[in-house]
Protein backbone atom coordinates (compact mmCIF):
# COMPACT_ATOMS: atom_id res chain seq x y z
CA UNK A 1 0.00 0.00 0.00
CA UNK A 2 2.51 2.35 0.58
CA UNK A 3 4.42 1.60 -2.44
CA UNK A 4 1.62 2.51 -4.36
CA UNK A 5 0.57 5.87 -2.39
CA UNK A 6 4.28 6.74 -2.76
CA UNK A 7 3.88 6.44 -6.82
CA UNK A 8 0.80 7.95 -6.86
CA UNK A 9 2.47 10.70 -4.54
CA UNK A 10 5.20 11.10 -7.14
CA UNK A 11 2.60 11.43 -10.37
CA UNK A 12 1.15 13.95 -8.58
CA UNK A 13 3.80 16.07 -8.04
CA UNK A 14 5.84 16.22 -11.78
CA UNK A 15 1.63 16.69 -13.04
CA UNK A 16 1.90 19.58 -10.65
CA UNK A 17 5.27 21.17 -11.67
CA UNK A 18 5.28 20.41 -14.83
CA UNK A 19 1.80 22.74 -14.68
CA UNK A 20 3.36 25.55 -12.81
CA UNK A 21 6.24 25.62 -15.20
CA UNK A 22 3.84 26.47 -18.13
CA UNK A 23 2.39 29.58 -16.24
CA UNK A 24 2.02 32.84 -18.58
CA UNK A 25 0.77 36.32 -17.52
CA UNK A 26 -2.38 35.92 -19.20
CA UNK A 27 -3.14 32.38 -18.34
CA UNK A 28 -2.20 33.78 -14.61
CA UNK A 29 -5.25 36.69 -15.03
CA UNK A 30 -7.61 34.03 -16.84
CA UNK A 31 -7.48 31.47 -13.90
CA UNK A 32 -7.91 34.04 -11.11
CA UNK A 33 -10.78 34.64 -12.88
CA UNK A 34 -12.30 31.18 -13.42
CA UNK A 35 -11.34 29.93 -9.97
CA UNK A 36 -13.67 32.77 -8.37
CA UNK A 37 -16.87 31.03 -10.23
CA UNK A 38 -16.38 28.65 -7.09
CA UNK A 39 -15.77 30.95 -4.34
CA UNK A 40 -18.48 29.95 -1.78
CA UNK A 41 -20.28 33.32 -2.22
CA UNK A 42 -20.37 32.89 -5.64
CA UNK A 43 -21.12 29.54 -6.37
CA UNK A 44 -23.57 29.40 -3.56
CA UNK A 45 -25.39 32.68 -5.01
CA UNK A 46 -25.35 30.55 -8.54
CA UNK A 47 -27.57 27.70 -6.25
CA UNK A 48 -29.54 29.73 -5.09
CA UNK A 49 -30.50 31.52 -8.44
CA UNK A 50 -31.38 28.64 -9.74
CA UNK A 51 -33.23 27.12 -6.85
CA UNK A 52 -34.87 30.38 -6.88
CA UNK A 53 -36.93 29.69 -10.32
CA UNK A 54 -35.82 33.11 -11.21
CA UNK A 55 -34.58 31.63 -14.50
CA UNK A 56 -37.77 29.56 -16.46
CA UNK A 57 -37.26 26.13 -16.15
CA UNK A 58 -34.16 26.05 -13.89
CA UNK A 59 -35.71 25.60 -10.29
CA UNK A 60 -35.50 21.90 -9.91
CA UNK A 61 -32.27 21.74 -11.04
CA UNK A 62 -31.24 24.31 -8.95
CA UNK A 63 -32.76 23.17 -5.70
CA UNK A 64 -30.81 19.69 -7.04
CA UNK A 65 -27.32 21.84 -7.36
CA UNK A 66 -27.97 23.54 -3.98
CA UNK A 67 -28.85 19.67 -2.02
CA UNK A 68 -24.93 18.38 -3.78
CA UNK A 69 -22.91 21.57 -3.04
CA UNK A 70 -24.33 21.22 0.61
CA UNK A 71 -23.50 17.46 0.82
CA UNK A 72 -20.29 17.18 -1.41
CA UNK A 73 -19.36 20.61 0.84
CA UNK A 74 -19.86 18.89 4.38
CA UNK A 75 -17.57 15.86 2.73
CA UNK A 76 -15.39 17.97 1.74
CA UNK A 77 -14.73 19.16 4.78
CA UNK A 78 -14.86 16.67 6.95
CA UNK A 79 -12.19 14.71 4.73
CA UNK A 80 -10.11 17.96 4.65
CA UNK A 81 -9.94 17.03 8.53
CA UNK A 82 -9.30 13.41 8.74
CA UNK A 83 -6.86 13.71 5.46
CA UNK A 84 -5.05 16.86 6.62
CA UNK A 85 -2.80 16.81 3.08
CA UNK A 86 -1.24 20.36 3.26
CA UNK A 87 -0.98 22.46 0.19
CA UNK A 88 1.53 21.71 -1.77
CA UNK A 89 4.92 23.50 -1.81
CA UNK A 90 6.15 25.30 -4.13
CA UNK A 91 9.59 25.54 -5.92
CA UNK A 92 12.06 28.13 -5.21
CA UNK A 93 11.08 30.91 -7.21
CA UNK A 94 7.41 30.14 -7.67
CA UNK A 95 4.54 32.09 -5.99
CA UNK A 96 0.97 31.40 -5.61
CA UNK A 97 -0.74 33.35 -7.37
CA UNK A 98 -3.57 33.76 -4.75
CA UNK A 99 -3.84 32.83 -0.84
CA UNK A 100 -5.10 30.04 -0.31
CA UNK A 101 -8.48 29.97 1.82
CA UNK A 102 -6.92 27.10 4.33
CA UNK A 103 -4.07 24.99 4.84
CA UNK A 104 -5.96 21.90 3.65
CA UNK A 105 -5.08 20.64 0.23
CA UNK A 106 -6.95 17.21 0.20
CA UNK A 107 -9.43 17.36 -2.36
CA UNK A 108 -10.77 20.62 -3.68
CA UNK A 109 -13.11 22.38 -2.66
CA UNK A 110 -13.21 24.59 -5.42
CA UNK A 111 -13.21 21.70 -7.92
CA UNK A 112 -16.01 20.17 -6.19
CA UNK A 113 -18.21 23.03 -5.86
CA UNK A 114 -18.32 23.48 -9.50
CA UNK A 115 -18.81 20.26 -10.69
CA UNK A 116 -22.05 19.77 -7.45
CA UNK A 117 -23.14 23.09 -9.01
CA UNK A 118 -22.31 22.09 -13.26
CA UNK A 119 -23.73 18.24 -13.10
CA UNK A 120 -27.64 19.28 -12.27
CA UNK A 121 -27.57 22.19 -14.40
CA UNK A 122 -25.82 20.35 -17.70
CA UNK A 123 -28.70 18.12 -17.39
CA UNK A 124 -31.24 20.18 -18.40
CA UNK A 125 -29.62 22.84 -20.42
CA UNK A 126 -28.88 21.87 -24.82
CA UNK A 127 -26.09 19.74 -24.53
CA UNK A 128 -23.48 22.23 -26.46
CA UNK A 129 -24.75 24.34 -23.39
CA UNK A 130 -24.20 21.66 -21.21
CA UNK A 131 -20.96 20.54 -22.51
CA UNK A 132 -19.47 24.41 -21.86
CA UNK A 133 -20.75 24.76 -18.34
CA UNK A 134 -19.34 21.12 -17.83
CA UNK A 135 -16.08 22.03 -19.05
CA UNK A 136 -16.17 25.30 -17.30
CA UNK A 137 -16.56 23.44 -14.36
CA UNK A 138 -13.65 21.58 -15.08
CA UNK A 139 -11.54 24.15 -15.69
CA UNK A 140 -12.45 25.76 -11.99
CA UNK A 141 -10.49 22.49 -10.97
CA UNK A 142 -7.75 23.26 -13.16
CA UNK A 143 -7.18 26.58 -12.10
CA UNK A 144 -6.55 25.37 -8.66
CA UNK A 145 -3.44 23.82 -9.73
CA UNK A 146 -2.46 26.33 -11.87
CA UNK A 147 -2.47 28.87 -9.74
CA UNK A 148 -0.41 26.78 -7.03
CA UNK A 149 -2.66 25.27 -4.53
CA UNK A 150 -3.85 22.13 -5.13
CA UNK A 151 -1.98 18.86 -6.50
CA UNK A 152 -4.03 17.59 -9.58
CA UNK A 153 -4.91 14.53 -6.80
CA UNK A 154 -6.92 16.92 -4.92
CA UNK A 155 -9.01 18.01 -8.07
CA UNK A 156 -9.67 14.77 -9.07
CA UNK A 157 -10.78 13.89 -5.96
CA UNK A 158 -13.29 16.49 -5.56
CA UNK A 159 -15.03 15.95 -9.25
CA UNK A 160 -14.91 12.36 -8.01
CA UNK A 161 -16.86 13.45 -4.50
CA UNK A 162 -19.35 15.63 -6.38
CA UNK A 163 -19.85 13.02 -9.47
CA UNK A 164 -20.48 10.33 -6.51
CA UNK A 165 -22.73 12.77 -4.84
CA UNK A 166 -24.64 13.92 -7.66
CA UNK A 167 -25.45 10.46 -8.98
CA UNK A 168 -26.07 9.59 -5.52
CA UNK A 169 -29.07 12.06 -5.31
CA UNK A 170 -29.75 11.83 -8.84
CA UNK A 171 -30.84 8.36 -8.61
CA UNK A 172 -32.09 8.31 -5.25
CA UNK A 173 -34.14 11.09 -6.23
CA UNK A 174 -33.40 12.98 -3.44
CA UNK A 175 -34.99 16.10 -4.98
């Protein structure tokens, strides 16, 4: 077991460096930008206009987005607890290029919000629709690496925990 978590370790960390050595100014101002879609105001605000029914024919899968983020979000931090991964350290000569919100790397909390929030809504939008707010959710997760805070472990680990949650509820109907 441990041979294995120290290979996955390892993965992990050239995915990660060889990401931070790519960084360009532009790319820097673009994933500020996209990693704030998940910021809990924000993404919880998205919820709650959809849950809202202030957009036609959004309400149920809003009130569906808002019943994952809340369960994938109490995961999430409980498993930020128990885990206690810290964020990952960077090179000499490397900066984040934000502050992290915590000291708890393992997964993302970020990359799970958007997926809880992009899953529901994909499902009843057209799917080129669907497809972009998918892959906008992905790219939330992306960003977290990027901009030097999360290992790409940690992202895939929260799309995993809202995938698992979503489908959970989905097919439970839970809402």
């Amino acid at each position: 077991m441990a041979s294995w978590n120290v290979r996955l370790g390892g993965v992990d960390e050239r995915l990660f460096l060889a990401l931070l050595s790519r960084r360009h100014p532009w790319v820097d101002r673009l994933m500020r930008a996209v990693t704030v879609l998940a910021e809990p105001p924000v993404i919880v605000a998205i919820a709650l206009v959809l849950a809202s029914g202030a957009l036609p024919g959004m309400a149920r899968a809003g009130l569906e987005a808002l019943v994952v983020l809340t369960l994938s979000h109490g995961l999430v931090q409980i498993i930020k607890r128990v885990a206690i991964r810290p964020r990952p350290r960077l090179p000499v000569g490397v900066r984040s290029i934000i502050q992290a919100p915590d000291r708890f790397s393992f997964p993302s909390g970020h990359a799970t919000a958007a997926l809880a929030v992009a899953l529901p809504l994909a499902g009843v939008l057209s799917a080129g629709v669907g497809a972009l707010v998918l892959c906008l959710a992905l790219a939330v997760g992306i960003s977290r690496c990027y901009l030097g805070l999360h290992y790409p472990g940690d992202v895939v680990s929260g799309w995993a925990l809202a995938a698992i949650t979503w489908a959970v509820g989905h097919f439970a109907r839970f809402v």
